[in-house]
Every structure is written in C-alpha cells, then in structure tokens.
C-alpha atoms as a PDB file:
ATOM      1  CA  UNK A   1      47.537 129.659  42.530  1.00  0.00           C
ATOM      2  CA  UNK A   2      48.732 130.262  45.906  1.00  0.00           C
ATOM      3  CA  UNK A   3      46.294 133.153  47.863  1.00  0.00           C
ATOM      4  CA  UNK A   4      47.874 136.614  48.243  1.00  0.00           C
ATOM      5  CA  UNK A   5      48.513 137.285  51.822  1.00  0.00           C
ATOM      6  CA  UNK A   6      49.260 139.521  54.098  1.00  0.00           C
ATOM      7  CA  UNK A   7      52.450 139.211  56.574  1.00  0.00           C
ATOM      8  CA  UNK A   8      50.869 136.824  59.169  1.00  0.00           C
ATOM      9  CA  UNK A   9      52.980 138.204  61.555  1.00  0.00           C
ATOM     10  CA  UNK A  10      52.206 141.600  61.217  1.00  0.00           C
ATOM     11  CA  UNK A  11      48.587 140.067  61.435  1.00  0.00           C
ATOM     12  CA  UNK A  12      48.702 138.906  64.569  1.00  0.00           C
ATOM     13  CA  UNK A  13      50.262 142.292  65.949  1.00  0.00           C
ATOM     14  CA  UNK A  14      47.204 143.999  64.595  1.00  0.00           C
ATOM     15  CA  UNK A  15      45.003 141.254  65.991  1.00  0.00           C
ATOM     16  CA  UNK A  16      46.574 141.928  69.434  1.00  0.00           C
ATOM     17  CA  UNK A  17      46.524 145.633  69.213  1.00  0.00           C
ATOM     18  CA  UNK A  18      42.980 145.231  68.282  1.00  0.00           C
ATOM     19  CA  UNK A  19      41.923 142.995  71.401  1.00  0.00           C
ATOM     20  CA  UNK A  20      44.082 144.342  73.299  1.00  0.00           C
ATOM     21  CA  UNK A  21      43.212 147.952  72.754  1.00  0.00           C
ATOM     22  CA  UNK A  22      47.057 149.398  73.252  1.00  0.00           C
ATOM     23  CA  UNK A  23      50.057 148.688  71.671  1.00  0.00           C
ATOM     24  CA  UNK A  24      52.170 148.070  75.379  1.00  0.00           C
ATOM     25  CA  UNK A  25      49.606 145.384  75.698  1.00  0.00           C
ATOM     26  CA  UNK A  26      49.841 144.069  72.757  1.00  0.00           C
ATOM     27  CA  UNK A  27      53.544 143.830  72.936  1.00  0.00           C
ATOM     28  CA  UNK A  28      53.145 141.973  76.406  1.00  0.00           C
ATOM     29  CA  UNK A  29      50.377 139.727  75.148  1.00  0.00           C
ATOM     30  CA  UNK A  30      53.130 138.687  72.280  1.00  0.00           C
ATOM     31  CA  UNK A  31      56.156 138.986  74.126  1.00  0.00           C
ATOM     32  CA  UNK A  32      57.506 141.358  72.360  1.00  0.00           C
ATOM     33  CA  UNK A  33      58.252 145.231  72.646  1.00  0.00           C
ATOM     34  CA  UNK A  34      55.666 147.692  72.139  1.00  0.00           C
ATOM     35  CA  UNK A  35      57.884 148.907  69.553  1.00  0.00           C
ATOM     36  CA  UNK A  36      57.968 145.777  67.428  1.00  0.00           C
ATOM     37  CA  UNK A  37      54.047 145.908  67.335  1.00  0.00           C
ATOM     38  CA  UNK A  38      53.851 149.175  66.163  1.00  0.00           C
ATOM     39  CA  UNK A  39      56.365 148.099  63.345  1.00  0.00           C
ATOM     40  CA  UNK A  40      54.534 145.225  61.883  1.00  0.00           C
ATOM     41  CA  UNK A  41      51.191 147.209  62.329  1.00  0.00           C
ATOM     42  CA  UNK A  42      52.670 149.909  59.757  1.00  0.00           C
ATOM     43  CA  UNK A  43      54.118 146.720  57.590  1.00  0.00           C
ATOM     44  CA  UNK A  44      50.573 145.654  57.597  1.00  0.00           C
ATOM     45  CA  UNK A  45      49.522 148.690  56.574  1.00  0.00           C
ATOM     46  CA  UNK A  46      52.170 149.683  53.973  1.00  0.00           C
ATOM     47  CA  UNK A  47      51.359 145.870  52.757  1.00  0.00           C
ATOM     48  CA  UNK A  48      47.571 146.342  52.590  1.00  0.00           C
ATOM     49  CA  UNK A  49      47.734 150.133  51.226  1.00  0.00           C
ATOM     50  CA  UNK A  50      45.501 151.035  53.922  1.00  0.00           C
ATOM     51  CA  UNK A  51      45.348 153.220  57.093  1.00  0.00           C
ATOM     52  CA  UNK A  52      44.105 150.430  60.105  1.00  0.00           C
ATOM     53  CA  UNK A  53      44.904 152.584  62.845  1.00  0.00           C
ATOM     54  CA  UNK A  54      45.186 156.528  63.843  1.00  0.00           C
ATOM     55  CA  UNK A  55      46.952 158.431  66.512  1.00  0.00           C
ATOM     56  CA  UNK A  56      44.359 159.086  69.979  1.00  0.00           C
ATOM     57  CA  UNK A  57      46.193 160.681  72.461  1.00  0.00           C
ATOM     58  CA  UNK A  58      49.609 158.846  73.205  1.00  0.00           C
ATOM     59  CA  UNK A  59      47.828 155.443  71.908  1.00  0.00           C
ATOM     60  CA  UNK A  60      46.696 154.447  69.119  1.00  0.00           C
ATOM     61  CA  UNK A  61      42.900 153.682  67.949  1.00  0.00           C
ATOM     62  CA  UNK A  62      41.647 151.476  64.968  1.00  0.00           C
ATOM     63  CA  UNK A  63      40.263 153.397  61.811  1.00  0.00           C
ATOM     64  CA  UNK A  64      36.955 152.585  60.309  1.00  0.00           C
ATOM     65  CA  UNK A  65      38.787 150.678  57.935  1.00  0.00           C
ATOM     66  CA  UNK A  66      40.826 149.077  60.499  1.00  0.00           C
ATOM     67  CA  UNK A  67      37.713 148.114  63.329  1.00  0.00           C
ATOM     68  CA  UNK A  68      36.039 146.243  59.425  1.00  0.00           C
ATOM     69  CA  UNK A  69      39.241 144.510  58.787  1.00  0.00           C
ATOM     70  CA  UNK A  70      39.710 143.196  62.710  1.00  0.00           C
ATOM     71  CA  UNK A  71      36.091 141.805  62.036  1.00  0.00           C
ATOM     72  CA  UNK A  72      36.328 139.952  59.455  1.00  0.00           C
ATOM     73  CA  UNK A  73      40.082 138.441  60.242  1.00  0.00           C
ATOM     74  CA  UNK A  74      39.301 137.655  63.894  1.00  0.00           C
ATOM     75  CA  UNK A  75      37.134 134.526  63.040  1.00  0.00           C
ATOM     76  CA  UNK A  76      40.071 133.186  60.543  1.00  0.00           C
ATOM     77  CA  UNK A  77      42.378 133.414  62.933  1.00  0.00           C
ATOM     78  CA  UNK A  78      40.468 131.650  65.971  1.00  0.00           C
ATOM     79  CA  UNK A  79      39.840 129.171  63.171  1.00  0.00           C
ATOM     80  CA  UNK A  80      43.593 128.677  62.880  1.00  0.00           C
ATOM     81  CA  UNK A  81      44.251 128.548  66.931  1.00  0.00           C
ATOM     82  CA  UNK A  82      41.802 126.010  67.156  1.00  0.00           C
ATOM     83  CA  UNK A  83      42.941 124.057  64.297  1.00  0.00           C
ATOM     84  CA  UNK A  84      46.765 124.222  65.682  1.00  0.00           C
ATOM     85  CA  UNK A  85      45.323 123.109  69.067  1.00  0.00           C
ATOM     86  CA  UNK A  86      43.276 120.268  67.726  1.00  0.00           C
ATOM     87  CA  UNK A  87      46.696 118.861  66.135  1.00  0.00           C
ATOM     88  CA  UNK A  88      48.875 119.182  69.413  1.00  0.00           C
ATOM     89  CA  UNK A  89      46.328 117.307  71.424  1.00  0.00           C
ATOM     90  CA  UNK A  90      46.198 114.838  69.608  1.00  0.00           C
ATOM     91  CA  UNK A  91      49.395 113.130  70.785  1.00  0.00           C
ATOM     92  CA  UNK A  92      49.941 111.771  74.134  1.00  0.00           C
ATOM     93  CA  UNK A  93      52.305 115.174  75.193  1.00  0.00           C
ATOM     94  CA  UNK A  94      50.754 117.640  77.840  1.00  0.00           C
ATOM     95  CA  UNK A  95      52.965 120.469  78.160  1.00  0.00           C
ATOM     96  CA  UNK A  96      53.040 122.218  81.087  1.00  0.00           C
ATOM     97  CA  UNK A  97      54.914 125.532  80.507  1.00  0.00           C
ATOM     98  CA  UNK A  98      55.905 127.466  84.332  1.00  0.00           C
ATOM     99  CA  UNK A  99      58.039 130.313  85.853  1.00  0.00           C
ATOM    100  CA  UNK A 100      60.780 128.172  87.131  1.00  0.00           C
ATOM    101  CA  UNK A 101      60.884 129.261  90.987  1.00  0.00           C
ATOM    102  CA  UNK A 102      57.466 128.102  91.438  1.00  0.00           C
ATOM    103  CA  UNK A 103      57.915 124.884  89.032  1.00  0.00           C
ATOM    104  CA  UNK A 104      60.547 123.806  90.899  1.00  0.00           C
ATOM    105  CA  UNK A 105      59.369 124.400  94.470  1.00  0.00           C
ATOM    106  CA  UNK A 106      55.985 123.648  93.955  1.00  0.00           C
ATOM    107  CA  UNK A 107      55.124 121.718  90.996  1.00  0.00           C
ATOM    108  CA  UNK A 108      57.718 119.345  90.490  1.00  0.00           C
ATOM    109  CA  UNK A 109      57.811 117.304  93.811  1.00  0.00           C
ATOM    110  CA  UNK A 110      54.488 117.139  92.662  1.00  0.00           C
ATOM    111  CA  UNK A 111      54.566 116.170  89.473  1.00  0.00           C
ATOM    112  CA  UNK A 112      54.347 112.082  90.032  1.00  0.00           C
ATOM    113  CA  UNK A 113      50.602 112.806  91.668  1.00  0.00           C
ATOM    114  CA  UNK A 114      49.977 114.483  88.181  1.00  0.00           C
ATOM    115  CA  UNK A 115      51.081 111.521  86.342  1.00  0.00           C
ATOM    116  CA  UNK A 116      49.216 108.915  88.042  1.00  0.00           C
ATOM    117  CA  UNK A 117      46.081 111.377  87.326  1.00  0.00           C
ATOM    118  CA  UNK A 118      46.536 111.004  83.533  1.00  0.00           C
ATOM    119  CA  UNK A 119      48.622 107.909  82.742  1.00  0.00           C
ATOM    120  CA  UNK A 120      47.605 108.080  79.431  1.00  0.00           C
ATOM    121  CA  UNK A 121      49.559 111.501  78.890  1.00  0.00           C
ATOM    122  CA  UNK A 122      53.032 112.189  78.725  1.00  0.00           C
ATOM    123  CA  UNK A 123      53.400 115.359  81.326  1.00  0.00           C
ATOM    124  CA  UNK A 124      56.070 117.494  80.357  1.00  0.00           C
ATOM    125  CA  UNK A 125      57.335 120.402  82.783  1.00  0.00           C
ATOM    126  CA  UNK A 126      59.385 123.370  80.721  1.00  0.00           C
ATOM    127  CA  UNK A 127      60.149 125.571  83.271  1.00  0.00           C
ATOM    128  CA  UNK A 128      60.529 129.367  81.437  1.00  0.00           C
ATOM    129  CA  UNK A 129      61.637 132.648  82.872  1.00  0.00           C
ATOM    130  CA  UNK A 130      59.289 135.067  80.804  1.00  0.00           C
ATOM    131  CA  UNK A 131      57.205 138.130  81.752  1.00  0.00           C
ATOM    132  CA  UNK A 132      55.511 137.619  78.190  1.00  0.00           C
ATOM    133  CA  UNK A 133      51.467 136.322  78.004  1.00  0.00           C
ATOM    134  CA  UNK A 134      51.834 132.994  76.075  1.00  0.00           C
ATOM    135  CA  UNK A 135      49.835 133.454  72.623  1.00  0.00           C
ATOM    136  CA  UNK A 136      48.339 130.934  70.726  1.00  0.00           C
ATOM    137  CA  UNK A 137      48.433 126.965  71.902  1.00  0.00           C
ATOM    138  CA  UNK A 138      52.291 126.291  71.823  1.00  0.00           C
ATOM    139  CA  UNK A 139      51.891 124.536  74.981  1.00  0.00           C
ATOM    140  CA  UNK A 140      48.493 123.130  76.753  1.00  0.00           C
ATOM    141  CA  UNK A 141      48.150 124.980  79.563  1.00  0.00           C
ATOM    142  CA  UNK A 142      50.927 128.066  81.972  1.00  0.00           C
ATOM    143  CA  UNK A 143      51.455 129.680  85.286  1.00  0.00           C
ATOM    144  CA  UNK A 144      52.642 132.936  85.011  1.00  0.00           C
ATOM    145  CA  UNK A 145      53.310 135.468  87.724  1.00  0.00           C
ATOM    146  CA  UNK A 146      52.174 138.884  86.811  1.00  0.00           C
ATOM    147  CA  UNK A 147      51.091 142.194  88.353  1.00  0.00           C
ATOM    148  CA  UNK A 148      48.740 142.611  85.799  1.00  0.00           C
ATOM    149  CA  UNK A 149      47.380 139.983  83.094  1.00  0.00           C
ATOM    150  CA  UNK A 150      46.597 140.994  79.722  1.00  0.00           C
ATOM    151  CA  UNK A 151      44.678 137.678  77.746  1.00  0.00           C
ATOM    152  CA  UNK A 152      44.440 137.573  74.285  1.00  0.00           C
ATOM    153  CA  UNK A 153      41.671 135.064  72.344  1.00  0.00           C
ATOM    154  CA  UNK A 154      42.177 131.962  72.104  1.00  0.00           C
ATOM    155  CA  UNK A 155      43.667 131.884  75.396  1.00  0.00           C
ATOM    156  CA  UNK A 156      41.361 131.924  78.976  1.00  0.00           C
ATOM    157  CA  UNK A 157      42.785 132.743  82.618  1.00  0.00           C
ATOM    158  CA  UNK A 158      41.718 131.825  86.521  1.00  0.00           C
ATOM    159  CA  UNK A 159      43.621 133.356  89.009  1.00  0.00           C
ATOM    160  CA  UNK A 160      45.115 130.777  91.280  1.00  0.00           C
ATOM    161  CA  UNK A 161      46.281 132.633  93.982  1.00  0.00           C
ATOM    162  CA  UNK A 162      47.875 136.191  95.485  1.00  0.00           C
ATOM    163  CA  UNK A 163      50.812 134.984  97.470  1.00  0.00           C
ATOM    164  CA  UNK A 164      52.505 137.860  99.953  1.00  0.00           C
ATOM    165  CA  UNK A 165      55.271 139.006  99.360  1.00  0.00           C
ATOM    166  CA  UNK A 166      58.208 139.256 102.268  1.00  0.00           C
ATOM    167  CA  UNK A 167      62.126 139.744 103.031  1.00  0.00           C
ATOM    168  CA  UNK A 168      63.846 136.634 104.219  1.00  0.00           C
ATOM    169  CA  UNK A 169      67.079 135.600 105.532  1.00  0.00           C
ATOM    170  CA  UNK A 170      68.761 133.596 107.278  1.00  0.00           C
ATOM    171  CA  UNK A 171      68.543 133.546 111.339  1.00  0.00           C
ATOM    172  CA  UNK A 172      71.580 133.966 111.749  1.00  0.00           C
ATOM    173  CA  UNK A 173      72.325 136.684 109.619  1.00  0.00           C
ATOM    174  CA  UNK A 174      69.352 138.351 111.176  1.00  0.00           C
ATOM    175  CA  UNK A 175      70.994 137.851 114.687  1.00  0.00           C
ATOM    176  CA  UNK A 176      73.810 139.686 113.631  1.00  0.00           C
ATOM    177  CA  UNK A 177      72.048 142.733 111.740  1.00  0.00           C
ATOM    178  CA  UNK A 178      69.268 143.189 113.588  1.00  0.00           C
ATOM    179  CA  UNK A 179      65.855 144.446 111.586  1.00  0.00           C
ATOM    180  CA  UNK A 180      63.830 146.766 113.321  1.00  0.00           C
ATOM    181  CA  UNK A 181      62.246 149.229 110.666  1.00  0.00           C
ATOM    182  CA  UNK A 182      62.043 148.348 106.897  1.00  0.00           C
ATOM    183  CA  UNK A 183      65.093 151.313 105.966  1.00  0.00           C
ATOM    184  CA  UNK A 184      67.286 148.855 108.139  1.00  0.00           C
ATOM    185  CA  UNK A 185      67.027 146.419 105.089  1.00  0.00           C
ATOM    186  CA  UNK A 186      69.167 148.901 103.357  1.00  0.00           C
ATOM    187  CA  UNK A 187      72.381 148.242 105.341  1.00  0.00           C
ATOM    188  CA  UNK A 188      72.423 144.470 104.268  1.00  0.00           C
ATOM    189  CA  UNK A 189      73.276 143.290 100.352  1.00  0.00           C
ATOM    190  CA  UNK A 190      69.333 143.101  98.406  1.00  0.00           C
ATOM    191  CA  UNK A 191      69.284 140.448  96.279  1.00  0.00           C
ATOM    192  CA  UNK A 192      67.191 140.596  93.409  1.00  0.00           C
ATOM    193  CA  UNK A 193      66.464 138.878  89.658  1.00  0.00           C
ATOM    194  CA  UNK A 194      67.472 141.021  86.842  1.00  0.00           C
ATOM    195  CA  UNK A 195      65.650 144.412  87.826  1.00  0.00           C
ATOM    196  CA  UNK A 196      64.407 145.870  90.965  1.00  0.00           C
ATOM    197  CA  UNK A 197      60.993 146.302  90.502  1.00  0.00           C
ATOM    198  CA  UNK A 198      59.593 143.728  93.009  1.00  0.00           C
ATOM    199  CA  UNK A 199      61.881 145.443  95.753  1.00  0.00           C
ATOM    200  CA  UNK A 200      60.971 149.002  94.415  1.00  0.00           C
ATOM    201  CA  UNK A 201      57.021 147.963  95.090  1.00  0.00           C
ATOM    202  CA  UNK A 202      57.755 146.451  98.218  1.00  0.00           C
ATOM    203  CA  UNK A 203      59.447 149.475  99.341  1.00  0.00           C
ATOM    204  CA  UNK A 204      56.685 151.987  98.210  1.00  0.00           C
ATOM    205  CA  UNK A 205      54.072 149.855  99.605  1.00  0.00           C
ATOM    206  CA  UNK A 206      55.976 150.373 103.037  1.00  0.00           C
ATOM    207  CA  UNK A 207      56.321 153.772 102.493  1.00  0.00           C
ATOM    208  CA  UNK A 208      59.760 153.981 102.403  1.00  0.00           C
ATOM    209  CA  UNK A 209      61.841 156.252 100.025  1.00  0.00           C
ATOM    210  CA  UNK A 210      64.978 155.036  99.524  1.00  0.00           C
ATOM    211  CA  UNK A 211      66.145 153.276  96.739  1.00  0.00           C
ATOM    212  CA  UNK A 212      67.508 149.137  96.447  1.00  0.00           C
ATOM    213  CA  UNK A 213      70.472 147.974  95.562  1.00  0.00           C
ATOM    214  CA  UNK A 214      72.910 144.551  95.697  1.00  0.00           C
ATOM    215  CA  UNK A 215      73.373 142.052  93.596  1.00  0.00           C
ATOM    216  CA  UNK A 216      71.568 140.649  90.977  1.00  0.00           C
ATOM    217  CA  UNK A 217      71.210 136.956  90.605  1.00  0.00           C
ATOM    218  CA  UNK A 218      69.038 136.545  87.077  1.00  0.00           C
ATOM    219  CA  UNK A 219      66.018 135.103  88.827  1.00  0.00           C
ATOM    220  CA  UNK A 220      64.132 135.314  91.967  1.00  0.00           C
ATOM    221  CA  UNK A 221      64.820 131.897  92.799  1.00  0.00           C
ATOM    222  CA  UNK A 222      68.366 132.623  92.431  1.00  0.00           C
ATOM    223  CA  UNK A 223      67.862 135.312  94.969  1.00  0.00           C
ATOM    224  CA  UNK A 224      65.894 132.649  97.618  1.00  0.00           C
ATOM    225  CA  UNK A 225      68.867 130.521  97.351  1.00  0.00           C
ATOM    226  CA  UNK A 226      71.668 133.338  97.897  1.00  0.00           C
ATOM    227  CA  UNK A 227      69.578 134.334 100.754  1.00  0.00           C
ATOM    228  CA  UNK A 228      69.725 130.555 101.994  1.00  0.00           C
ATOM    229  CA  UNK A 229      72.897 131.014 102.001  1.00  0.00           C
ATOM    230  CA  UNK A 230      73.263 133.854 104.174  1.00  0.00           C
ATOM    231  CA  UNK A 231      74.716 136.249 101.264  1.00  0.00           C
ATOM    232  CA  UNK A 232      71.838 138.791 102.131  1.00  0.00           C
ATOM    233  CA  UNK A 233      68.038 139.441 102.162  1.00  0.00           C
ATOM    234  CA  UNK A 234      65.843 138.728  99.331  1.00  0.00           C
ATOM    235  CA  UNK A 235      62.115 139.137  98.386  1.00  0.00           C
ATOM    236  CA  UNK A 236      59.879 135.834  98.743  1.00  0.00           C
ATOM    237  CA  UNK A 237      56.113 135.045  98.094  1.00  0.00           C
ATOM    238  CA  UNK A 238      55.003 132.612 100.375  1.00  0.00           C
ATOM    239  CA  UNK A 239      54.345 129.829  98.062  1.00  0.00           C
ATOM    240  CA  UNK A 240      58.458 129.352  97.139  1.00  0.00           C
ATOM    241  CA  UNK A 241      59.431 129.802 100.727  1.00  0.00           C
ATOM    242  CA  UNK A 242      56.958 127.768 103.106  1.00  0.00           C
ATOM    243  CA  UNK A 243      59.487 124.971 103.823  1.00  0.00           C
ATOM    244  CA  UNK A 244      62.077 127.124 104.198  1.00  0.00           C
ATOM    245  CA  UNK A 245      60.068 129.103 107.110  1.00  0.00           C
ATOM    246  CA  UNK A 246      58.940 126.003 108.451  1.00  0.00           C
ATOM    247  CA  UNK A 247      61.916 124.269 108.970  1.00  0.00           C
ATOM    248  CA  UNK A 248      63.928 127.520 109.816  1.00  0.00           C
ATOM    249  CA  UNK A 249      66.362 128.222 107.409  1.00  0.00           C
ATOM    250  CA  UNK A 250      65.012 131.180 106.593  1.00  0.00           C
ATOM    251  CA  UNK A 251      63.034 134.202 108.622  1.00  0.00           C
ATOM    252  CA  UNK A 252      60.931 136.710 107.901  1.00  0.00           C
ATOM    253  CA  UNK A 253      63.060 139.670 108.203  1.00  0.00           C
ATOM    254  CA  UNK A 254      59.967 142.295 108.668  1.00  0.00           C
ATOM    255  CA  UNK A 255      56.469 141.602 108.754  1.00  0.00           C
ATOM    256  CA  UNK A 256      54.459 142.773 106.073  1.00  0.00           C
ATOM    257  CA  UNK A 257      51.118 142.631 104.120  1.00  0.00           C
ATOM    258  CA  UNK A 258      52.418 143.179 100.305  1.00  0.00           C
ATOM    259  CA  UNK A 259      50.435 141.173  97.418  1.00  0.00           C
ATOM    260  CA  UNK A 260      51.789 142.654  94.366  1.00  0.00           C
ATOM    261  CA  UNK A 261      51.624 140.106  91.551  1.00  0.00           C
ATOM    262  CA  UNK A 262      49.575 136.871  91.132  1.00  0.00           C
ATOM    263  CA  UNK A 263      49.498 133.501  90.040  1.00  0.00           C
ATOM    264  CA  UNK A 264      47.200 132.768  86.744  1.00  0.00           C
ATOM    265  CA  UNK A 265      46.200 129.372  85.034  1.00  0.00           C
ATOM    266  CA  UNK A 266      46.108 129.685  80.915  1.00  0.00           C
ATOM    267  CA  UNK A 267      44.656 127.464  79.008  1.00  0.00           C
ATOM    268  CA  UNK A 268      43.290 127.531  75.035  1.00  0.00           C
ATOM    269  CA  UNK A 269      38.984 128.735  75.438  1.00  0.00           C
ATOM    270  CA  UNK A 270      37.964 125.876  73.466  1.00  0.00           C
ATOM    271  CA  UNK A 271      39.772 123.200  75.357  1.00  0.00           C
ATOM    272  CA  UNK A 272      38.647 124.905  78.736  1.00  0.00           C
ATOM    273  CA  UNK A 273      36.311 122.559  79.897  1.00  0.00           C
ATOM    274  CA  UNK A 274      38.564 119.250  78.452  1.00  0.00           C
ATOM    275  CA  UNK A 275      39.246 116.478  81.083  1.00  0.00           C
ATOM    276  CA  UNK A 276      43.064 117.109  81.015  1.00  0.00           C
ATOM    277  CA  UNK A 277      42.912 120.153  81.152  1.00  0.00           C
ATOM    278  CA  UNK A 278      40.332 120.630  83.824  1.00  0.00           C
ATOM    279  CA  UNK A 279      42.275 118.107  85.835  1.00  0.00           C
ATOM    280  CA  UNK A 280      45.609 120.350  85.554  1.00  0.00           C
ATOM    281  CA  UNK A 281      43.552 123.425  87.066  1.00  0.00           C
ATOM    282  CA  UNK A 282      41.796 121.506  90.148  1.00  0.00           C
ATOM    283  CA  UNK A 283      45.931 120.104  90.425  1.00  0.00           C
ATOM    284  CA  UNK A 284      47.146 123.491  90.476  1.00  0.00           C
ATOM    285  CA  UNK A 285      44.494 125.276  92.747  1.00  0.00           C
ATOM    286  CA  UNK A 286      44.698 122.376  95.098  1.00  0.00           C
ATOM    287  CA  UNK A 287      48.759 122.667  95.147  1.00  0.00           C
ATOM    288  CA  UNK A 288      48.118 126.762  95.880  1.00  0.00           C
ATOM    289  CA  UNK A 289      45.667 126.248  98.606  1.00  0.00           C
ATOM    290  CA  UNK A 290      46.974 127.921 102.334  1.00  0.00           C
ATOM    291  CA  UNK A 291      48.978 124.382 103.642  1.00  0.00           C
ATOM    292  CA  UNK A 292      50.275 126.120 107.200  1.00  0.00           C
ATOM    293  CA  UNK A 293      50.833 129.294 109.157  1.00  0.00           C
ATOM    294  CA  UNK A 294      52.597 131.265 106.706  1.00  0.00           C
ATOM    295  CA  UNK A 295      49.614 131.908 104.867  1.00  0.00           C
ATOM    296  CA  UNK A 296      47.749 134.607 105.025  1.00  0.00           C
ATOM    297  CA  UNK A 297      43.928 134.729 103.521  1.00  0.00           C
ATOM    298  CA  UNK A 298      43.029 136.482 100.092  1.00  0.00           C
ATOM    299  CA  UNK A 299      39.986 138.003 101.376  1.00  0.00           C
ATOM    300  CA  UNK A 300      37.684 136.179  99.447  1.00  0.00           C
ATOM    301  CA  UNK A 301      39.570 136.327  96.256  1.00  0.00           C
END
C-alpha cells in the first residue's frame, strides 16, 4: 500500500515558515501571499491533528511539537531537492531564469560568450518578471533584484552587485523642463512598473515628501524605454542604462547616491561548486563589474 501522507504542499509552507522564521517570508520565499502560507500551515495541521505552530506577538512561532516535526521532515525534503536536481542536470538544458530588464540589456548580447563557454549545454534564457525567491531547482541557477533576500534550503545566494539608482530622461526633454531640486521631478509625467515603491524610496532617501505619480508601464524596463522616448522621467540602476548615458540618449536628471535593491546569483547548495554552474557565476560577476564612468564603487561590498 501506498504511504499516508501529508499535503506536500502544505509541507513545504511549514518547511518555509520554519526556515524562514515568519510567515511574510515564507510567502516571499514561495511566491506566494503570506496569507496562503498561513492556510496550508492550518491544513497541515487540521491534516496531522496537531498544533505545529502558536501565536508570538503578531508572528507566529513553532510548538514543541512543531520545532520535532521540522526536524525530522527537513532531511526528507533536501533529499527530494537534491534528487529533483540530480534528474534536471542530467540533460544537456541549463536554464537560466532572469528579471527581464537586466536579461535583456545585459545578459543577452551576452549570451553567445556563454555558449562558447559550455558547448556541451543547451543555455536557455527565460526572462521572468517576479518579486518571488525561486524555491526548489526548477531552473539551474537566477538573478533576482530585491531589497531584501530571503533564501530558503536547497537554494544558496552571492550578491552580484548594488547598482544606483537614478532619474533619466531624455536631453531634450531636460532642456525644456529644467531640473534643479529633486520636487522639480514632480512637474514632469513619473513613469513607473506596476507600483511606486522604487520612486517612493528614491524620494524618501532624498528627503522629499511629496508623493509620485504618472503612468504605469508594467515593468521598469517599460519605463526606460518610455523615458527614451521622451514621454517623461523614469527610475534607472546603472547596469540597464550605461549605453544609454554613454551614447546620450538619456541624462541623469539629478544626481544622486540611492542603492536600494541588489542583484543576487541563486543556485541549488549541492550543485554550488559544479563546473557549470560555477562558470555561470564568474559570467555574471564579470558582466556586473564597473565597465565606465557611470559607475559608482560599492564600498567594498
């Protein structure tokens, strides 16, 4: 007969919670709402008859019961990662999963030098807009750009770089609406990916207290391009925009020293330390080194 289980999904919420040690991180390590973790966690424990976790504060803590059960699960389910990771490697695919403005601008004209570095791979670029961790080894290594970076076992991270972050615009829009303190911004159309938030933290780290608005475009390379255009300023880190500054179709509209989110490299533990995969990060490191004057340094980091 077949073994009783548990949901496995509402096992891997628990695992998360567990590693994670809240449920809004848990939720981001999955990709999913914190609400959704908190669901399966009480399936899991409706399921089980048992109480894994209790109240602490506005969180949530494992039990006695619950801290036993991560303990002896936590094994099993490395045990499946690895065995899932084992089977995807062993075809000639190497997935590279990437938030698209910085896949497009920086990793794909790029991409041939990859391919000569492992002919005997098939590289595959899948571009994905997603604020999620990746969980698991769906794909063989990411590049995600994140404020903060929550990593859940199996998976291991290495910062790759903490690009500034800077309105641009065209010249000649900036001859014509001339910026000479950050509120001036205000007057022209913001353009922005599906929320704010970048443009709110930019403005708080100048100190300014007014509020965005203008159009939103769905991503933030989106915005770059409507910029290009001359439709209005947008927000830039200096990685998707160094041509652009270089050859003058776009200017710094105000100079600033804002480093809000970074660039990570994720990759399963276990396979750390493989050639491909160690030849991917040295790649990506290399193609997020400073490469002109738009660059500012990362103090060590």
């Amino acid at each position: 007969m077949l073994p009783r289980l548990p949901p496995l999904v509402a096992l891997r919420a628990f695992h998360a919670l567990a590693v994670t040690g809240s449920v809004r991180a848990a939720g981001e390590a999955l990709g999913v709402s914190h609400t959704v973790v908190s669901r399966h966690v009480r399936n899991l424990e409706q399921a089980l008859g048992v109480k894994l976790v209790s109240p602490a504060g506005r969180g949530l803590l494992l039990t006695a019961e619950g801290a036993r059960f991560q303990a002896r699960i936590a094994p099993h389910l490395a045990g499946l990662a690895e065995a899932a990771s084992d089977l995807w490697r062993r075809g000639r695919r190497l997935t590279i999963r990437c938030v698209p403005g910085f896949a497009n601008v920086r990793v794909l004209p790029r991409l041939p030098d990859l391919q000569r570095l492992l002919p005997e791979r098939e590289v595959v670029l899948e571009p994905r807009l997603s604020r999620s961790r990746p969980v698991g080894v769906e794909v063989d290594v990411e590049v995600v750009y994140l404020e903060h970076l929550n990593v859940v076992p199996p998976l291991r991270a290495e910062r790759l770089a903490v690009p500034r972050v800077f309105p641009v615009m065209t010249p000649e829009l900036r001859d014509r609406q001339p910026i000479r303190q950050v509120d001036d911004l205000l007057r022209l159309p913001m353009l922005h990916d599906e929320s704010m938030d970048l443009w709110r933290a930019w403005l708080r780290a100048m100190r300014s207290q007014l509020q965005p608005h203008g159009s939103c475009l769905g991503t933030a390379q989106l915005a770059i391009d409507a910029a290009r255009l001359g439709q209005g300023v947008a927000l830039a880190n200096e990685l998707l925009v160094e041509d652009d500054l270089r050859a003058g179709r776009l200017v710094e509209a105000i100079p600033s020293e804002v480093r809000p989110k970074s660039y990570h490299f994720l990759a399963d533990a276990g396979h750390w330390a493989d050639a491909d995969v160690t030849v991917i990060r040295d790649w990506f490191h290399a193609m997020c080194q400073p490469d002109g004057a738009f660059f500012a340094p990362m103090d060590g980091k």
